[in-house]
C-alpha atoms as a PDB file:
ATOM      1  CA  UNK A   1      77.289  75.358 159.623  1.00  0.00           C
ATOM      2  CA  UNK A   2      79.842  73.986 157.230  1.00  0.00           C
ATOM      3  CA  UNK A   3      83.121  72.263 158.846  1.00  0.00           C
ATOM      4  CA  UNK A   4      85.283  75.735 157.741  1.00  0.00           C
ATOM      5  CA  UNK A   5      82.791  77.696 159.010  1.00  0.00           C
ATOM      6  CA  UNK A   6      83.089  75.980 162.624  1.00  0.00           C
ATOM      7  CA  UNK A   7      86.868  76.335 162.224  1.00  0.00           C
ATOM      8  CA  UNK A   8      86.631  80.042 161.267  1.00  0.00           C
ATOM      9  CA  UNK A   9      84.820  80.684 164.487  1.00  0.00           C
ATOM     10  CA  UNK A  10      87.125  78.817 166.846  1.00  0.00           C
ATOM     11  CA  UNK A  11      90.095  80.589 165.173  1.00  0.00           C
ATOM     12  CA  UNK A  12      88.462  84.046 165.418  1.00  0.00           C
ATOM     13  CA  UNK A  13      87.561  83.401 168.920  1.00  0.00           C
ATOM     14  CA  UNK A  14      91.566  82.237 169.582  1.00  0.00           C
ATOM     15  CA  UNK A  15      93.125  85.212 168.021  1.00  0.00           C
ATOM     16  CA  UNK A  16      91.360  87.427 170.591  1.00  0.00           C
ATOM     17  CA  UNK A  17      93.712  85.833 173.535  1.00  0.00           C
ATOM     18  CA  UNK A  18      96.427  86.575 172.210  1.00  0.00           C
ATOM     19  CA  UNK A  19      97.467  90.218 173.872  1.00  0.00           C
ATOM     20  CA  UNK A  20      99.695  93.298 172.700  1.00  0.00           C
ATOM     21  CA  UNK A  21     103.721  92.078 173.590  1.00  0.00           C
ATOM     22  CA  UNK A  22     103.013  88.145 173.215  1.00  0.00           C
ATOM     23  CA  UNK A  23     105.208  85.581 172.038  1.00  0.00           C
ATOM     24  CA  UNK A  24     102.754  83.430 170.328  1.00  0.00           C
ATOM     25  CA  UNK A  25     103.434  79.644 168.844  1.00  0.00           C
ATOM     26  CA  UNK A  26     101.446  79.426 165.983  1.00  0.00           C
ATOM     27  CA  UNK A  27     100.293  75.684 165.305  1.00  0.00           C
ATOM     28  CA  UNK A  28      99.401  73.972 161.951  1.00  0.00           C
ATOM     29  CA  UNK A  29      96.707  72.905 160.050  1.00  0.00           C
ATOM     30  CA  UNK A  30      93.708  74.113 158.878  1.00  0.00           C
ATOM     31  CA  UNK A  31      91.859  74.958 161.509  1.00  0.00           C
ATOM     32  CA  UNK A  32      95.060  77.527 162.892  1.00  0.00           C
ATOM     33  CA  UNK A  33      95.257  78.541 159.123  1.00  0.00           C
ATOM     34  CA  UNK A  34      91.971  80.466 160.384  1.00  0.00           C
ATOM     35  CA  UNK A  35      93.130  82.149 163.401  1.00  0.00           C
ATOM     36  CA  UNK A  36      96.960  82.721 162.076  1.00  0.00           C
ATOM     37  CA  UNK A  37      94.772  85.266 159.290  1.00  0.00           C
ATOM     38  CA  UNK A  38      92.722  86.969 162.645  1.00  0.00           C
ATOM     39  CA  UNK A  39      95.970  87.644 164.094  1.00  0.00           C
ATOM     40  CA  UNK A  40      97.329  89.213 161.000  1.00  0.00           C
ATOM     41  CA  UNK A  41      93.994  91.068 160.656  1.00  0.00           C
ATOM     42  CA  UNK A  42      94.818  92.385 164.338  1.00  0.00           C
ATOM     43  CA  UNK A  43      97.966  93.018 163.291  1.00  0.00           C
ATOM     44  CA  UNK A  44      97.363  95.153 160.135  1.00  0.00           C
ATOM     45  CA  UNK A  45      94.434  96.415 161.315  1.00  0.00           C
ATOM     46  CA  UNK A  46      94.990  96.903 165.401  1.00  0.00           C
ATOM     47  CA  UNK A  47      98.586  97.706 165.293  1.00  0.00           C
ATOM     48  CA  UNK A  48      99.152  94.182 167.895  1.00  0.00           C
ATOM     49  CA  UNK A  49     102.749  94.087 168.256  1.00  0.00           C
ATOM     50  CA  UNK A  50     103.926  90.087 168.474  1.00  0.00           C
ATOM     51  CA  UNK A  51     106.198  87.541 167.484  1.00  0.00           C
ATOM     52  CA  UNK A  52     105.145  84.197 166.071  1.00  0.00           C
ATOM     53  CA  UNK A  53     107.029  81.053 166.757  1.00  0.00           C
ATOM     54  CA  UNK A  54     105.184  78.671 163.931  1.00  0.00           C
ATOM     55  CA  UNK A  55     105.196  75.165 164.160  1.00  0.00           C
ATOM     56  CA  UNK A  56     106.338  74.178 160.215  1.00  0.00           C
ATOM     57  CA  UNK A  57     107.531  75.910 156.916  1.00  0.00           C
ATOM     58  CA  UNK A  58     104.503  76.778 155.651  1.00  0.00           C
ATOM     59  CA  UNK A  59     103.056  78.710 159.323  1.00  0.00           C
ATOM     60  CA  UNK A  60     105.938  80.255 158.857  1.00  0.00           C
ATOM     61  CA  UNK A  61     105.176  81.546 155.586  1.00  0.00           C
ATOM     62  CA  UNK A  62     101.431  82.740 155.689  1.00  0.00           C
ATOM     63  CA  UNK A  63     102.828  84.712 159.219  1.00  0.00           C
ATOM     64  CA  UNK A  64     105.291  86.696 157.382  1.00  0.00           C
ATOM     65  CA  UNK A  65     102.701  86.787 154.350  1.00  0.00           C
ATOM     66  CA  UNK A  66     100.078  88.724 156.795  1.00  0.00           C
ATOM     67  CA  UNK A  67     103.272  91.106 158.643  1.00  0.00           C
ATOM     68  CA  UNK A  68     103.765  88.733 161.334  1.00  0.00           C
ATOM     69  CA  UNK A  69     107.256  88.618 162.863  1.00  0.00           C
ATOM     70  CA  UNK A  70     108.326  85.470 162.665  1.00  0.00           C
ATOM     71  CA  UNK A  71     111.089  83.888 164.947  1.00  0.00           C
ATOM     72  CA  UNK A  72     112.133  80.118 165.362  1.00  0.00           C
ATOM     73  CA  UNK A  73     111.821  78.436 169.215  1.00  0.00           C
ATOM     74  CA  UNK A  74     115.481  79.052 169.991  1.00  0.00           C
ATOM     75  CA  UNK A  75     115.390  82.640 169.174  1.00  0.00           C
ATOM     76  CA  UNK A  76     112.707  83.990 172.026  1.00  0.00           C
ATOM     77  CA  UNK A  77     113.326  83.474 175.584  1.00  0.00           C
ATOM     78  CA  UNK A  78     109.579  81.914 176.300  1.00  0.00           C
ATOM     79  CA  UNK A  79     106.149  81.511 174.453  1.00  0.00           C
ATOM     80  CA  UNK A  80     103.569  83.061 176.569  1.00  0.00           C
ATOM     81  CA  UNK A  81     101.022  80.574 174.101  1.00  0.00           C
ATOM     82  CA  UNK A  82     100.715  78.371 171.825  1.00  0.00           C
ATOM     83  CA  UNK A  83      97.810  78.080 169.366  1.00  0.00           C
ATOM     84  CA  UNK A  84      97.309  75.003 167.569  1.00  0.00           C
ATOM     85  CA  UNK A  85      94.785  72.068 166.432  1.00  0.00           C
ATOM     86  CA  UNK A  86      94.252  68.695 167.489  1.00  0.00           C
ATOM     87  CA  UNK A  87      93.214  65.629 165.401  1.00  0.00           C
ATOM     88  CA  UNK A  88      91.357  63.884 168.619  1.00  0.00           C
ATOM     89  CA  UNK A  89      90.732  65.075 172.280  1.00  0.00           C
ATOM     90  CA  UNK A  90      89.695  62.617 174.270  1.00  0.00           C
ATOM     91  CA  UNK A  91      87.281  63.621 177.431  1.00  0.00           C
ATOM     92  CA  UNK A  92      90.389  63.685 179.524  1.00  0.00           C
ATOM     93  CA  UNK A  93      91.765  66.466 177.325  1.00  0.00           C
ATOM     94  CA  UNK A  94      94.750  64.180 175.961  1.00  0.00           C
ATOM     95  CA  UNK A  95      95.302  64.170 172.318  1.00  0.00           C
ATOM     96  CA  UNK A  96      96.712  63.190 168.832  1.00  0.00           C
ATOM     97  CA  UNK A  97      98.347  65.445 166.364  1.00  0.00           C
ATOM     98  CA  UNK A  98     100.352  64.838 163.697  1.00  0.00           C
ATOM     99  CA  UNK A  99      98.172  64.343 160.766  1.00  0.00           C
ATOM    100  CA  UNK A 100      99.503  67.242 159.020  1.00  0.00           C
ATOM    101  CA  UNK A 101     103.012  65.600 159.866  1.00  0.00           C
ATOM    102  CA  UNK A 102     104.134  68.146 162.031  1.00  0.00           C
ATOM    103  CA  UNK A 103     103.436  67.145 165.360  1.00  0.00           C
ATOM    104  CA  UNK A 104     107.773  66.646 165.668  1.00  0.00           C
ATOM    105  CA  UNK A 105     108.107  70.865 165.626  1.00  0.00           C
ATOM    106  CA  UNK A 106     104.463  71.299 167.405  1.00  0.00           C
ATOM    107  CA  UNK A 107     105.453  69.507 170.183  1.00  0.00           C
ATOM    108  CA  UNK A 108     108.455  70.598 170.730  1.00  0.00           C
ATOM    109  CA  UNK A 109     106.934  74.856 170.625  1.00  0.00           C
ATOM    110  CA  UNK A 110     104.532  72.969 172.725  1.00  0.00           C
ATOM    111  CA  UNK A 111     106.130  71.983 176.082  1.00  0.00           C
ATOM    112  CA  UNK A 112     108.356  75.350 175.285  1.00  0.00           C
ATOM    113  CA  UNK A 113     105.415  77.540 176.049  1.00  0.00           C
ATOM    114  CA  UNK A 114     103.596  79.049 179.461  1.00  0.00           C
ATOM    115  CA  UNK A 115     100.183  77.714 178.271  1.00  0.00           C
ATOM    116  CA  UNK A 116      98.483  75.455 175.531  1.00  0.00           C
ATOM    117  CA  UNK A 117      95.386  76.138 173.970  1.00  0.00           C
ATOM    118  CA  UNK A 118      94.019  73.810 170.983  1.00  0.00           C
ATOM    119  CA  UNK A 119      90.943  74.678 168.620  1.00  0.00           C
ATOM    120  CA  UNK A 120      88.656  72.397 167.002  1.00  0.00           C
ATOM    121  CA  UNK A 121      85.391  71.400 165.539  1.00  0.00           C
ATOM    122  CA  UNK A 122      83.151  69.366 167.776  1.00  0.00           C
ATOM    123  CA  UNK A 123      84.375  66.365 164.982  1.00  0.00           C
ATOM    124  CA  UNK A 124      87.659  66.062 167.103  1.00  0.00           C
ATOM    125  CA  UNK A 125      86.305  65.231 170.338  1.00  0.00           C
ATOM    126  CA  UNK A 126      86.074  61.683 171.285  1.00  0.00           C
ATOM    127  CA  UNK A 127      85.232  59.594 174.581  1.00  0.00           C
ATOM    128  CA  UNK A 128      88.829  57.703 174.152  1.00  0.00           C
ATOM    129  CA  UNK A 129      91.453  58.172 171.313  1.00  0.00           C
ATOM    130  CA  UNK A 130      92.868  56.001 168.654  1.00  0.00           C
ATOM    131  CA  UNK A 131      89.831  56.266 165.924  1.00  0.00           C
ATOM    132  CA  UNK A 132      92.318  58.625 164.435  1.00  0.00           C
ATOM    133  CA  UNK A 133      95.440  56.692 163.291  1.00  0.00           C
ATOM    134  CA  UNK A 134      98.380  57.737 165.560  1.00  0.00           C
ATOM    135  CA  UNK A 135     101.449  59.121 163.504  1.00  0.00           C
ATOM    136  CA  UNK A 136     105.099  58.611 164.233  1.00  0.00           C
ATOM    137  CA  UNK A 137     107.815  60.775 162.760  1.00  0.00           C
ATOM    138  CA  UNK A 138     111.166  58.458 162.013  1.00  0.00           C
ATOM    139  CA  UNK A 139     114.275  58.662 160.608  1.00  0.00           C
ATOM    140  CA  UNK A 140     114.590  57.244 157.031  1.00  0.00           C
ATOM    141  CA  UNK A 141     117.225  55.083 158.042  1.00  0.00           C
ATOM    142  CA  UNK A 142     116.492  51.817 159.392  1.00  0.00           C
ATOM    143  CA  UNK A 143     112.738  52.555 158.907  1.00  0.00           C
ATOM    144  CA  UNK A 144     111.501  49.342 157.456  1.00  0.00           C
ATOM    145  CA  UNK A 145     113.116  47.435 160.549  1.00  0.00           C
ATOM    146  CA  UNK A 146     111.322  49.711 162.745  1.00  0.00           C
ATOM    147  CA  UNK A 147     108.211  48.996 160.621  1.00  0.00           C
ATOM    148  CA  UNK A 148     108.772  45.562 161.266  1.00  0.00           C
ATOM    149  CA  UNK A 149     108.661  45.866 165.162  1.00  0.00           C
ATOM    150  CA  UNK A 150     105.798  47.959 165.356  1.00  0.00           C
ATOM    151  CA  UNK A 151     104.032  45.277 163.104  1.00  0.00           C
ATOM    152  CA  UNK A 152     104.988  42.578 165.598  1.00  0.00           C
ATOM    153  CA  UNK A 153     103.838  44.774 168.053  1.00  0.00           C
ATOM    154  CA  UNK A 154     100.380  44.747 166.972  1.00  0.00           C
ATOM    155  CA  UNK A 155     100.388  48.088 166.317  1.00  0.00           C
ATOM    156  CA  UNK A 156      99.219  47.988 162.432  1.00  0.00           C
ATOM    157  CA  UNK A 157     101.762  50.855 160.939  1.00  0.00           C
ATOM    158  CA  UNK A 158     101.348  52.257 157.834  1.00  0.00           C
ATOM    159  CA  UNK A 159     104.324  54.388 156.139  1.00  0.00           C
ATOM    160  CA  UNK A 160     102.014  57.674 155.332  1.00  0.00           C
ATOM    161  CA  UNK A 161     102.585  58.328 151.458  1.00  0.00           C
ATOM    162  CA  UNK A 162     101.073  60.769 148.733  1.00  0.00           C
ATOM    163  CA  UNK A 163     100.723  60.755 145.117  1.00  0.00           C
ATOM    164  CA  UNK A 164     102.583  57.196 145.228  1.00  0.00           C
ATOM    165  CA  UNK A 165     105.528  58.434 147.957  1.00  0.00           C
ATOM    166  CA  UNK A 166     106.734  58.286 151.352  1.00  0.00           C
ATOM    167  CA  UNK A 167     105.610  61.904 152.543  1.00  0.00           C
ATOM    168  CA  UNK A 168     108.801  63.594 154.204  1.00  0.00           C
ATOM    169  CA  UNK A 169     108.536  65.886 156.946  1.00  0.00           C
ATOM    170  CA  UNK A 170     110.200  69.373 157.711  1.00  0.00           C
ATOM    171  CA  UNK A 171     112.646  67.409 158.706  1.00  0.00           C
ATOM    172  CA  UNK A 172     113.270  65.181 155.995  1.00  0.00           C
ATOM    173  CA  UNK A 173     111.826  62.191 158.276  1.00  0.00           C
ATOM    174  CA  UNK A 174     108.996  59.896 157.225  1.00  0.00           C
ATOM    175  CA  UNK A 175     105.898  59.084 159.029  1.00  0.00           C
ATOM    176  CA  UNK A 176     103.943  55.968 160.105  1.00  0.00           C
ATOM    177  CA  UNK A 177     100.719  56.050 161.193  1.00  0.00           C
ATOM    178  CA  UNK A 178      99.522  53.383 163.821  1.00  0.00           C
ATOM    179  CA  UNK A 179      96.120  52.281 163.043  1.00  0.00           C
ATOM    180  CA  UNK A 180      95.183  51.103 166.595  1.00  0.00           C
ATOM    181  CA  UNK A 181      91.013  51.785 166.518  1.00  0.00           C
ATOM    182  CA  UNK A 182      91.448  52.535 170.360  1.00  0.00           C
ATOM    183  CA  UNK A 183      93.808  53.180 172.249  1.00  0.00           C
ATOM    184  CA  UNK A 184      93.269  51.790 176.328  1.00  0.00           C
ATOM    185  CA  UNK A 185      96.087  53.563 177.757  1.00  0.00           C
ATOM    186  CA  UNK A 186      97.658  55.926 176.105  1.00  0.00           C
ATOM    187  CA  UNK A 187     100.646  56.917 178.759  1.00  0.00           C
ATOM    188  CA  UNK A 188     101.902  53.164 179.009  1.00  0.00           C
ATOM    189  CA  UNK A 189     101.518  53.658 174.769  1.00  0.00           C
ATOM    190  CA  UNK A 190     103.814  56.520 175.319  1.00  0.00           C
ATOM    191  CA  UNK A 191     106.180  55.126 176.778  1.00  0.00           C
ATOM    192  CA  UNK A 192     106.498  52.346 174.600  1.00  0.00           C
ATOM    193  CA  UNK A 193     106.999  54.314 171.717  1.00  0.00           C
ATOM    194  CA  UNK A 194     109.933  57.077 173.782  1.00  0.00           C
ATOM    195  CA  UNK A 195     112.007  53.808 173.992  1.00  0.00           C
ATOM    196  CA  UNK A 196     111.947  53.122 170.356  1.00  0.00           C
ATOM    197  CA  UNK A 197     115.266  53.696 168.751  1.00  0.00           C
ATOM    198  CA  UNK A 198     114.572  55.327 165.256  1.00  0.00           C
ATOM    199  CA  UNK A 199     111.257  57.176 166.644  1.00  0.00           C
ATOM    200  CA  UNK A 200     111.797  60.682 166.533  1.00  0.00           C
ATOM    201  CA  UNK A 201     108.537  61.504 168.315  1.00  0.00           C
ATOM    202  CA  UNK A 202     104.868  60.247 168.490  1.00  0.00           C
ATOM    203  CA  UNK A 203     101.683  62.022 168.561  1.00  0.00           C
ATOM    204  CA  UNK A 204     100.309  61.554 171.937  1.00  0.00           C
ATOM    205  CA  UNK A 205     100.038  65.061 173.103  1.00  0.00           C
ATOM    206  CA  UNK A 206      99.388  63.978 177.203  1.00  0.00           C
ATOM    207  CA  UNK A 207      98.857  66.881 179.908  1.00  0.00           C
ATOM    208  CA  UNK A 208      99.878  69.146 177.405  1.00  0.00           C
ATOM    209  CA  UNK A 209      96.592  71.319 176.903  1.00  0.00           C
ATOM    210  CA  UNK A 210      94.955  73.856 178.851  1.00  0.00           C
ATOM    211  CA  UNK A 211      92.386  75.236 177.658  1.00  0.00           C
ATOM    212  CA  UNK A 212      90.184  73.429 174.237  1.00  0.00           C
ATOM    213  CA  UNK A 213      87.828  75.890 172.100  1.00  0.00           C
ATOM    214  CA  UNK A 214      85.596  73.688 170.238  1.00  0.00           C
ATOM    215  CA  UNK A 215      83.249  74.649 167.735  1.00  0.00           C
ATOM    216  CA  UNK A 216      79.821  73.673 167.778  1.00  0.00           C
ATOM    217  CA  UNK A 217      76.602  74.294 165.781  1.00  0.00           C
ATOM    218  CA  UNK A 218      75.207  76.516 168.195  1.00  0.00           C
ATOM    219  CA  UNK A 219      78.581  78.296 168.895  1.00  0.00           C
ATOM    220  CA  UNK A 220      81.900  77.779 170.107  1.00  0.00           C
ATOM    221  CA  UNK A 221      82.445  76.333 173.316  1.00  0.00           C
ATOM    222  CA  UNK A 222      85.918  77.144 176.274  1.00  0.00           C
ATOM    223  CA  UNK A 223      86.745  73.786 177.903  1.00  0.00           C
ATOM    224  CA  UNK A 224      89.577  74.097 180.388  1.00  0.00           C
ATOM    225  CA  UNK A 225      91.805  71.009 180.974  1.00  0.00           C
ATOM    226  CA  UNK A 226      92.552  70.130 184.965  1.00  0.00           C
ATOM    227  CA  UNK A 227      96.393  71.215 186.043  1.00  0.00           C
ATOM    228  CA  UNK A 228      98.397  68.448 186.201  1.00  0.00           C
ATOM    229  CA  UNK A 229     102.266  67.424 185.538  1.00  0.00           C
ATOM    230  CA  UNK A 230     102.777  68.984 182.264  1.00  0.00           C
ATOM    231  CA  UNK A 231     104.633  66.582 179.734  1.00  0.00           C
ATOM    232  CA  UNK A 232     108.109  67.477 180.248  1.00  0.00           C
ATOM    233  CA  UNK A 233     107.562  65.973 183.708  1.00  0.00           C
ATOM    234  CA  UNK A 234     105.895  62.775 182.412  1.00  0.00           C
ATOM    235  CA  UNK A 235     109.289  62.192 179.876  1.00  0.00           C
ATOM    236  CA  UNK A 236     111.849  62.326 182.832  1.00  0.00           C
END
């Protein structure tokens, strides 16, 4: 099976949690790109009444696109789930997002919603994260002295650019990627990085999942993480 054709399936399979009455955070990335079309399928096609939270501008478009209703996080009381990718799970179900450089809005839908659920392709999983550079969403200003820590740091940043500039996000914020090759502990990381003036937010996503649907070759694949502290816990 090609790559899409993993992500189709694990997207397909997704869009069949999500039940009549839902509020639903919709993630980004290509892999959700899959399932956000299965729940407008359902939608057009099944009459499923929901409302979409999406995670960046351009969720938010293909929702409405496919008859969708689409609110923002601070117009819905709670989000029953949230569907979204990962760039790397690790085999204790933490992760990195960010690499479509919206991990600032996906996290915060995240630890706004009852339950977590990520899909991926069995490409994403990894014994221990960090293989995938780690991105960082900052403000513009004061961003090169903020580079310059993090370099000092040892933590090899790279601002994340495109077609010769700094990419912006939603936000209007830049990103850096940390290109760390593996990361040993990734809570004391996280830490680190909360304390950082100028650091809007990173993309360790830790105790934040609960349930992984990973696509394999021979079929997709339910992984449920342990309960633990969810994240808002772990920041106070």
């Amino acid at each position: 099976m090609t790559q899409d054709e993993l992500k189709k399936m694990v997207g397909d399979l997704a869009a069949t949690y999500v039940k009549d009455g839902m509020v639903v955070g919709l993630g980004t990335g290509s892999t959700v790109k899959f399932m956000v079309d299965a729940l407008g399928h359902r939608v057009a096609k099944e009459g499923l009444k929901i409302v979409g939270v999406p995670t960046s501008d351009r969720t938010a478009a293909q929702g409405r696109k496919l008859g969708i209703p689409i609110k923002a996080v601070d117009e819905v009381d709670q989000i029953d789930l949230t569907i979204d990718g990962a760039d790397q799970i690790d085999a204790d179900f933490q992760g990195i997002k960010g690499g479509g450089a919206a991990h600032l809005f996906e996290k915060i839908v995240a630890i706004n919603s009852k339950r977590n659920m990520w899909i991926v392709d069995e490409s994403k999983m990894a014994p221990k994260l960090g293989s995938f550079p780690l991105p960082l969403e900052v403000i513009p200003y004061g961003s090169q002295q903020l580079f310059k820590r993090l370099a000092a740091k040892g933590l090899h940043p790279a601002f994340r650019e495109q077609a010769g500039q700094r990419v912006l996000t939603d936000s209007k914020n830049y990103v850096i990627d940390l290109h760390l090759g593996q990361i040993d502990d990734a809570f004391r990381l996280a830490q680190y990085l909360n304390q950082q003036v100028g650091i809007v937010e990173h993309g360790l996503f830790l105790n934040v999942v609960n349930t992984v649907i990973v696509g394999y070759a021979d079929g997709p694949k339910v992984l449920q993480a342990p309960e633990r502290p969810n994240y808002r816990d772990l920041k106070a």
